[in-house]
Protein backbone atom coordinates (compact mmCIF):
# COMPACT_ATOMS: atom_id res chain seq x y z
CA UNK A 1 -13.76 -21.06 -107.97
CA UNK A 2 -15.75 -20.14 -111.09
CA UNK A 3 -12.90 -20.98 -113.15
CA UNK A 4 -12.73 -22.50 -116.61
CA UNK A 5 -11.39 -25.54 -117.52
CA UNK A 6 -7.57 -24.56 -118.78
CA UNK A 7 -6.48 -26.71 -121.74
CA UNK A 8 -3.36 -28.92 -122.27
CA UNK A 9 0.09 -26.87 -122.44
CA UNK A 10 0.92 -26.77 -126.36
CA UNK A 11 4.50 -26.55 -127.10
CA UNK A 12 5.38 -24.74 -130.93
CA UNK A 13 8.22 -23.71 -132.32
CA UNK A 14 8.55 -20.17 -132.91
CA UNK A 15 11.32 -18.62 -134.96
CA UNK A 16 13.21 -15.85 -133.95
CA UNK A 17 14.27 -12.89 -136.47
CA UNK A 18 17.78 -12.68 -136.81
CA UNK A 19 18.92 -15.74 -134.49
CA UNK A 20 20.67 -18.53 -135.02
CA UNK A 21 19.82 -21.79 -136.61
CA UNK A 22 19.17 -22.38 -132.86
CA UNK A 23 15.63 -23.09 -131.81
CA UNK A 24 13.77 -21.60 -128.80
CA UNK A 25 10.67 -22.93 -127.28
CA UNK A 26 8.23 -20.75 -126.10
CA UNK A 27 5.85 -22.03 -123.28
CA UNK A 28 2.09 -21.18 -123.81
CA UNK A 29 0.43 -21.00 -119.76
CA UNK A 30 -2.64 -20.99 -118.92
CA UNK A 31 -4.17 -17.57 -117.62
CA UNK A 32 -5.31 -18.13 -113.53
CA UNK A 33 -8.77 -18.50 -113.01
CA UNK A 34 -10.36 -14.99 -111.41
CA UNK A 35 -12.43 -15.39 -108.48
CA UNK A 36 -15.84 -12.43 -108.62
CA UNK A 37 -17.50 -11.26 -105.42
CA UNK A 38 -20.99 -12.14 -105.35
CA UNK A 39 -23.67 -9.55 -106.62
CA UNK A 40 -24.78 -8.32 -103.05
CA UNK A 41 -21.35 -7.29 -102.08
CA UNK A 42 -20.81 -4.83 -104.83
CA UNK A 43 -21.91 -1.74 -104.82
CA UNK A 44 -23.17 0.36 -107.82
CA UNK A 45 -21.61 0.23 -110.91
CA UNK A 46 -19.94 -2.79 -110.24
CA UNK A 47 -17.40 -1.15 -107.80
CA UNK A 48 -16.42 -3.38 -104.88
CA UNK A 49 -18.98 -2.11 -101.44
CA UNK A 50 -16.67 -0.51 -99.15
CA UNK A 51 -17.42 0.74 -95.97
CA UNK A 52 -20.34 2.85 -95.59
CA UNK A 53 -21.55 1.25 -98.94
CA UNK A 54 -23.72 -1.43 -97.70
CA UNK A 55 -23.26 -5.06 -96.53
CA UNK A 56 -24.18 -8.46 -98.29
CA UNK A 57 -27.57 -8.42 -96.14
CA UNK A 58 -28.62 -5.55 -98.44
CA UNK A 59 -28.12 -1.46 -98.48
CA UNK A 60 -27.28 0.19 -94.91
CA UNK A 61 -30.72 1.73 -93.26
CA UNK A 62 -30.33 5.89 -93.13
CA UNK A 63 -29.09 7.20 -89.75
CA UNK A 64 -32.15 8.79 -87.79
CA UNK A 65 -31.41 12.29 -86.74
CA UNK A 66 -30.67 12.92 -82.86
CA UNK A 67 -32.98 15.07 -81.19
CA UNK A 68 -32.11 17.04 -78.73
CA UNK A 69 -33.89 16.88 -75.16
CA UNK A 70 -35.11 20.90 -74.66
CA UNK A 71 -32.80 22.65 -72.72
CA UNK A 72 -35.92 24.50 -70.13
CA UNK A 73 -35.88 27.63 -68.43
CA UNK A 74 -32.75 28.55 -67.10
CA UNK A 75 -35.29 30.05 -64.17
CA UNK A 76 -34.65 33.16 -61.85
CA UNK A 77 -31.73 35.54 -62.26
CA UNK A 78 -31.72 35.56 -58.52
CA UNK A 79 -31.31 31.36 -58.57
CA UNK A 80 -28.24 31.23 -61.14
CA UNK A 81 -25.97 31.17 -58.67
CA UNK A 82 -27.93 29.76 -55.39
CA UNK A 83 -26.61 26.41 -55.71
CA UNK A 84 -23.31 27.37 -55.83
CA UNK A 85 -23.45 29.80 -53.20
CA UNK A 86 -24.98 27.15 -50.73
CA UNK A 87 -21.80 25.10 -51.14
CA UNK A 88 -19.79 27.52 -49.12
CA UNK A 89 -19.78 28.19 -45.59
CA UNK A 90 -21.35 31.03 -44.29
CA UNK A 91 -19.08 32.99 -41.69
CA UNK A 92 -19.94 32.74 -37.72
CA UNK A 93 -19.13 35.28 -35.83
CA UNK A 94 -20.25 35.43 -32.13
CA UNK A 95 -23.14 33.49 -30.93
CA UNK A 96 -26.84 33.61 -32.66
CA UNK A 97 -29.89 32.41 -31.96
CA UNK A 98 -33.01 31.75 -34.78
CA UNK A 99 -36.29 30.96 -33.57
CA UNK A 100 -38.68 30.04 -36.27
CA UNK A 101 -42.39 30.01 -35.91
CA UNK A 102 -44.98 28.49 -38.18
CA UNK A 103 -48.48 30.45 -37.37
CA UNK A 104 -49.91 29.12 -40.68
CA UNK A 105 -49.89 27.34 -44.07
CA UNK A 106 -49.39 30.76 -45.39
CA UNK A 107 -48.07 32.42 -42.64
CA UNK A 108 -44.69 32.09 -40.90
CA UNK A 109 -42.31 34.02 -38.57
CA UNK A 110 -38.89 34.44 -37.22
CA UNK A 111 -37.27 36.02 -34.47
CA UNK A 112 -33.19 36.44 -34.76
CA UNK A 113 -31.15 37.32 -31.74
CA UNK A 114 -26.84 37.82 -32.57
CA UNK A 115 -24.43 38.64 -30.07
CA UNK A 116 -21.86 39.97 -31.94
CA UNK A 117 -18.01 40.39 -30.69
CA UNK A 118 -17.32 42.61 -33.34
CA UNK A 119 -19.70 45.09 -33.80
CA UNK A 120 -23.08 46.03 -31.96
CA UNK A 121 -25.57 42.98 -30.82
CA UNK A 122 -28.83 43.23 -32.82
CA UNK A 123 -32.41 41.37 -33.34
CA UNK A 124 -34.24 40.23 -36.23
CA UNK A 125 -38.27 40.33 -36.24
CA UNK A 126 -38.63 38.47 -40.04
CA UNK A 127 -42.73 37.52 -41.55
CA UNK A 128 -43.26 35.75 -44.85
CA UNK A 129 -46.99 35.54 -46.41
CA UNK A 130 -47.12 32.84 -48.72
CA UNK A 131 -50.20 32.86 -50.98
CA UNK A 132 -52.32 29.87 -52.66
CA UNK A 133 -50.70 29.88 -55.80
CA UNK A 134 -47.83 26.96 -56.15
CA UNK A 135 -45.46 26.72 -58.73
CA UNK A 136 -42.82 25.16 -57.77
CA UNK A 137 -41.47 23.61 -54.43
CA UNK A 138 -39.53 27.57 -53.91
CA UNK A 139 -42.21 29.87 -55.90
CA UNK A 140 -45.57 30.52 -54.93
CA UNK A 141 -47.45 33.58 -55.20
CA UNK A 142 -48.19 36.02 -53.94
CA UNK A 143 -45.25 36.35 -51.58
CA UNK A 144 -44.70 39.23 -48.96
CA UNK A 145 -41.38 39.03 -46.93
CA UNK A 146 -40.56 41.70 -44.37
CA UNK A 147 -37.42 42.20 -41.94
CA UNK A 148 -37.03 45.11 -39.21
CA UNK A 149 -34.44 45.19 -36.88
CA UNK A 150 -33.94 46.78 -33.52
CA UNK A 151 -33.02 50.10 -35.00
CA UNK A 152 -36.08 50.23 -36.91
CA UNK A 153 -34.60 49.52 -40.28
CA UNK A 154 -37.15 47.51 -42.79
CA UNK A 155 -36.13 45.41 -45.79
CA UNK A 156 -38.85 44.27 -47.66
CA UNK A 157 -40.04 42.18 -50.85
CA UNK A 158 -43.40 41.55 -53.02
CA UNK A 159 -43.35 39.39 -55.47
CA UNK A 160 -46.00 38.63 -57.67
CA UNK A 161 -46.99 36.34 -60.59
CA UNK A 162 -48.70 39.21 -63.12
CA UNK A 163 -49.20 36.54 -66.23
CA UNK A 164 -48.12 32.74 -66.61
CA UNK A 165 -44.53 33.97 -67.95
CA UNK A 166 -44.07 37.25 -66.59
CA UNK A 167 -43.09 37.82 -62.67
CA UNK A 168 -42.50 41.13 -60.87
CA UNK A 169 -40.78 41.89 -57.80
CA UNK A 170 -40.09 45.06 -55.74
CA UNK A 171 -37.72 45.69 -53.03
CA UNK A 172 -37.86 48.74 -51.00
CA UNK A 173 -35.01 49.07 -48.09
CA UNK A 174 -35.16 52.09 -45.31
CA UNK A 175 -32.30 52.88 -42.59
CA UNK A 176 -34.08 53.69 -39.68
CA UNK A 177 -36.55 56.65 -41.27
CA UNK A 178 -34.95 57.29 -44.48
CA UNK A 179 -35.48 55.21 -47.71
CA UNK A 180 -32.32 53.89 -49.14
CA UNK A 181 -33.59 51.31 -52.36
CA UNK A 182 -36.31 51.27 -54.18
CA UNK A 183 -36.13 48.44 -56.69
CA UNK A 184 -38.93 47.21 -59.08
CA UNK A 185 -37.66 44.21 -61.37
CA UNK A 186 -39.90 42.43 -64.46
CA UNK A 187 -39.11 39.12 -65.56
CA UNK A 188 -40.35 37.02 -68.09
CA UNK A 189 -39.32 33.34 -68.33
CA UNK A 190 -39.70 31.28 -71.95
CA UNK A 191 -39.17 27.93 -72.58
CA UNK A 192 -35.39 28.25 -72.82
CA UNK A 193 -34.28 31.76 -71.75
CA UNK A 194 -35.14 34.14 -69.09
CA UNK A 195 -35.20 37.85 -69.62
CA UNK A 196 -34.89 40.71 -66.58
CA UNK A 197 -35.77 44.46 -66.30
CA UNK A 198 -34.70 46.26 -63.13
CA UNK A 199 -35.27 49.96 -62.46
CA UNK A 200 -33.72 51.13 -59.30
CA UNK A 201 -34.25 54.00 -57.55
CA UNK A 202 -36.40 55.85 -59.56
CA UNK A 203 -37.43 59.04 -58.39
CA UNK A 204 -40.98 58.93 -58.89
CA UNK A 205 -41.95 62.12 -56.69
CA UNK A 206 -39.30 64.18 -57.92
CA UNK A 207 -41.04 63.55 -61.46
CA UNK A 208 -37.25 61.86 -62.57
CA UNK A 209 -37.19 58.71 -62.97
CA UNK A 210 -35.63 58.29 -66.16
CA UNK A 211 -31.84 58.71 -65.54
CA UNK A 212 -30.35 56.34 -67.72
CA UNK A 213 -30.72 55.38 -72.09
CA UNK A 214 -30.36 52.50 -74.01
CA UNK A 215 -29.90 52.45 -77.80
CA UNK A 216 -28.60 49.95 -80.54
CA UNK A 217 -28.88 49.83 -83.95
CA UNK A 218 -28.34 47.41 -86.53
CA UNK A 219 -27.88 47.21 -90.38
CA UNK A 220 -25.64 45.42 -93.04
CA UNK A 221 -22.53 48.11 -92.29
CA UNK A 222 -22.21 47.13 -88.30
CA UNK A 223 -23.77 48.05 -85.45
CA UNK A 224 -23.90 51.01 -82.84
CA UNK A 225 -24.63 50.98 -79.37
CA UNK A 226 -24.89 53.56 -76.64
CA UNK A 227 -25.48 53.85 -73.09
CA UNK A 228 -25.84 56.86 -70.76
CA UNK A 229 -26.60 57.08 -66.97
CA UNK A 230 -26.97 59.92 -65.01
CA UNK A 231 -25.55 58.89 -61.27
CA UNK A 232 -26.76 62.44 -59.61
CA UNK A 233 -27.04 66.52 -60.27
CA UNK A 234 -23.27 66.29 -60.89
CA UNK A 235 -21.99 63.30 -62.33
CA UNK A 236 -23.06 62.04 -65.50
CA UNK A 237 -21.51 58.90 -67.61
CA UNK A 238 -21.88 57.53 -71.21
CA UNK A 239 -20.28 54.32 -72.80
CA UNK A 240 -20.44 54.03 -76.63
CA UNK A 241 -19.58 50.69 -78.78
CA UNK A 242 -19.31 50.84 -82.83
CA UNK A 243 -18.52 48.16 -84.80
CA UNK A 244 -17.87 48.51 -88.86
CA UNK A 245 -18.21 45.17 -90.72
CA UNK A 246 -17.23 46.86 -94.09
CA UNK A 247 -13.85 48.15 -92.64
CA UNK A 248 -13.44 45.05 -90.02
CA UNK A 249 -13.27 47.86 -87.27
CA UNK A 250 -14.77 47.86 -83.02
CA UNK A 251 -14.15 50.89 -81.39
CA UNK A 252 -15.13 51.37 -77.95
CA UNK A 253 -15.28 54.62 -75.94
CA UNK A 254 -16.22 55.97 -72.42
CA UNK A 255 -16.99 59.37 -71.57
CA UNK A 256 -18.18 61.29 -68.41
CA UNK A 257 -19.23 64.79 -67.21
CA UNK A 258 -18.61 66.49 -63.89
CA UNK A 259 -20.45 69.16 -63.17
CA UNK A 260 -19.75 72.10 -60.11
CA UNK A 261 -22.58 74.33 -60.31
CA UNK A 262 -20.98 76.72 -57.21
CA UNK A 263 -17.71 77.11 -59.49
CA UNK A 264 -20.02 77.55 -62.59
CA UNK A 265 -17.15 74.68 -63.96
CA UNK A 266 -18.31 71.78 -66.44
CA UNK A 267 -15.41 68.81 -66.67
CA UNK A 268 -15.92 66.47 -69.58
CA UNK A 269 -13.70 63.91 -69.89
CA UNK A 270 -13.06 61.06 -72.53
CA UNK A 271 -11.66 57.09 -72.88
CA UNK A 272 -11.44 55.47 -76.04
CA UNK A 273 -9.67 51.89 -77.54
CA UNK A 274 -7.67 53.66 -78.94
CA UNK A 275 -5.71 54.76 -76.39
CA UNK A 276 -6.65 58.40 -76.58
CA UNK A 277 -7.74 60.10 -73.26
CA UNK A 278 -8.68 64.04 -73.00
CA UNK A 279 -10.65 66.42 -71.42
CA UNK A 280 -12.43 69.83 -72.11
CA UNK A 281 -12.51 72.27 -69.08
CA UNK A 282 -15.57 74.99 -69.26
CA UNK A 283 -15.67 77.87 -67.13
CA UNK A 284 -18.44 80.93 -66.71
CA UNK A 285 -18.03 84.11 -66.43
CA UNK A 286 -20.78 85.58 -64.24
CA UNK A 287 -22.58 88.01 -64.95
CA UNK A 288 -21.07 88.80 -68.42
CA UNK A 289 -22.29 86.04 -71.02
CA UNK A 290 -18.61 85.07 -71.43
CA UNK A 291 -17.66 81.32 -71.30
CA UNK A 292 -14.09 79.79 -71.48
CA UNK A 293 -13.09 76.52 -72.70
CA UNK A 294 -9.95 75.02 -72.40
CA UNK A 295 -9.40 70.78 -74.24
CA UNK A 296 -6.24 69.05 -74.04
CA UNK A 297 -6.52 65.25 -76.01
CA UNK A 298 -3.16 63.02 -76.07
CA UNK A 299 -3.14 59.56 -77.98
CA UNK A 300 -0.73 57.20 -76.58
CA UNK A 301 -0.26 54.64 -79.56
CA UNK A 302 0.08 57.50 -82.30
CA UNK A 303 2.55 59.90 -79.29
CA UNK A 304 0.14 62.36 -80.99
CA UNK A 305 -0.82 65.31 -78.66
CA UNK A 306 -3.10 68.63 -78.94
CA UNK A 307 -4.98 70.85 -77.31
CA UNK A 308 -6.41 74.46 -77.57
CA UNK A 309 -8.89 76.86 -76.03
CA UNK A 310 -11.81 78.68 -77.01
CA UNK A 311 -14.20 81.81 -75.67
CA UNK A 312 -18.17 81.69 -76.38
CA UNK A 313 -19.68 84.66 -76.37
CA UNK A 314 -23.52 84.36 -75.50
C-alpha cells in the first residue's frame, strides 16, 4: 500500500513520577501505513480533485457556450393572432352559398350569396389581383382586394411591398355613397421584431389630418410620456405617464375636454392614480368679454376636497 516496513514492538520500562515501586509497561505501536492518491487525481496544490476539478484522464475540457437558434420575424400584426383565430368555429346562420372562380394566375373572383333568417339576405361580388412578386406562400405583391355588396357598399385593400423590409397597406371602406375608413398602415419587419404605423381617418381635404401627439422623453431622473387625441370639434382627450427614478414614484393621469360651442361652455375634466378626480366648468358671456369659471377637485385617499371660481375679464 506504499507502506514502510514497521519494526519489531520494543517493550521498556518507563518510570512513573510519584508512583509506586510498581512498574508499568508502556507499549510502543507502530504508526498505520497511509495510503496517497495518485498524482492525476489531485488537483492543485495537492488538494484532493473533487467534482468539477478534473478526473484521473486529465483536466475537464471548458463547456462550449449554447447558441441560441434566431428567434425570426414575428411577421404581420394582422397574422399574430390568425392561427388562433382559425381554431374556432365560425358562426352559421341561415344558408350561404360561395362560388369561387379562378380567371387567372393573378386574377381570381368570388361571388357570395346568404340567406339570412335574421336579418336582410345579401350578395357578395369579391376580386383579388395578385401580382408577380412572391414572398411567401400568403404574401405576394402587389395585391388589390375589393368587395361590394348589393347595396353598393365597397371594402377595399392595396397592399404593397415599397422596400425589402418595409410594407404598406391602405384600406378605404364606403356605406353605400359615403366613406366611412380610410386607413393607411406602414410596416417594417427586421430580423426579430416587427414595427406598425397606422393613421386612420385622416382628413386630408379638410387640411386636418393631424389629430392626435405622441411624446416621450428620457433621462437619468425618469421618464415622461404624453398622449393627446382629438376624437372630433368637441371632444378632445389626453393621457399623461411620469415616472421619477430618484423619488421611486409613477404617476399616471387622464384628462379630457368637452366642448359646446352653442352654449359657449368648455368642460375639462381630470383622472389621476392618485385617486383625485375634478373638473373646471367655463362659461362665456356674450357679447361682454366676461368669462366664468367654476373647478371643484376631490381626492379620495387624502378625503381632501376644494374647489373655487374665478371671472376673466378679456
Amino acid at each position: 500500500m506504499g507502506g514502510e516496513c514497521c519494526p519489531p514492538q520494543q517493550w521498556r520500562r518507563r518510570p512513573r513520577a510519584g508512583a509506586s515501586s510498581r512498574s508499568r509497561f508502556r507499549q510502543r505501536r507502530c504508526p498505520r501505513p497511509r495510503w496517497r492518491r495518485p498524482a492525476a487525481t489531485r488537483g492543485a496544490g495537492g488538494r484532493r480533485a473533487g467534482p468539477g476539478m478534473g478526473n484521473a484522464l486529465g483536466p475537464a475540457a471548458p463547456r462550449a457556450p449554447r447558441r441560441g437558434e434566431p428567434l425570426g420575424s414575428p411577421g404581420s400584426f394582422d397574422e399574430l393572432h390568425r392561427q388562433c383565430k382559425e381554431v374556432f368555429p365560425q358562426q352559421m346562420e341561415g344558408v350561404k352559398l360561395i362560388v369561387t372562380k379562378t380567371l387567372s394566375s393573378h386574377f381570381q373572383v368570388t361571388h357570395t350569396v346568404h340567406m339570412s333568417t335574421l336579418g336582410p339576405s345579401s350578395y357578395h361580388f369579391n376580386a383579388t389581383f395578385v401580382g408577380d412578386r412572391q414572398l411567401g406562400p400568403t404574401e405576394a405583391f402587389p395585391t388589390l382586394i375589393g368587395d361590394m355588396d348589393n347595396s353598393g357598399s365597397l371594402n377595399a385593400q392595396v397592399l404593397h411591398l415599397v422596400a425589402e423590409r418595409i410594407r404598406t397597406k391602405a384600406v378605404f371602406q364606403t356605406h353605400q355613397t359615403k366613406f366611412v375608413t380610410w386607413q393607411f398602415d406602414g410596416e417594417y419587419r427586421g430580423d426579430d421584431c416587427t414595427a406598425t404605423l397606422t393613421l386612420g381617418n385622416p382628413d386630408l381635404l379638410g387640411e386636418s389630418a393631424l389629430k392626435w401627439v405622441a411624446t416621450l422623453n428620457v433621462g437619468y431622473g425618469g421618464a415622461h410620456a404624453s398622449y393627446y387625441h382629438r376624437a372630433n370639434e368637441q371632444v378632445q382627450v389626453g393621457v399623461e405617464l411620469e415616472a421619477n427614478t430618484r423619488l421611486q414614484d409613477t404617476t399616471f393621469a387622464f384628462g379630457y375636454q368637452l366642448n359646446l360651442p352653442q352654449a359657449n361652455m368648455v368642460f375639462r375634466g381630470l383622472l389621476d392614480s392618485n385617486w383625485s378626480v375634478g373638473g373646471v366648468l367655463e362659461k362665456k358671456l356674450p357679447p361682454l368679454p366676461v368669462t366664468l369659471a367654476l373647478g371643484a377637485f376631490l381626492n379620495h385617499w387624502k378625503n381632501r376636497f376644494h374647489c373655487g371660481f374665478s371671472v376673466i375679464v378679456g
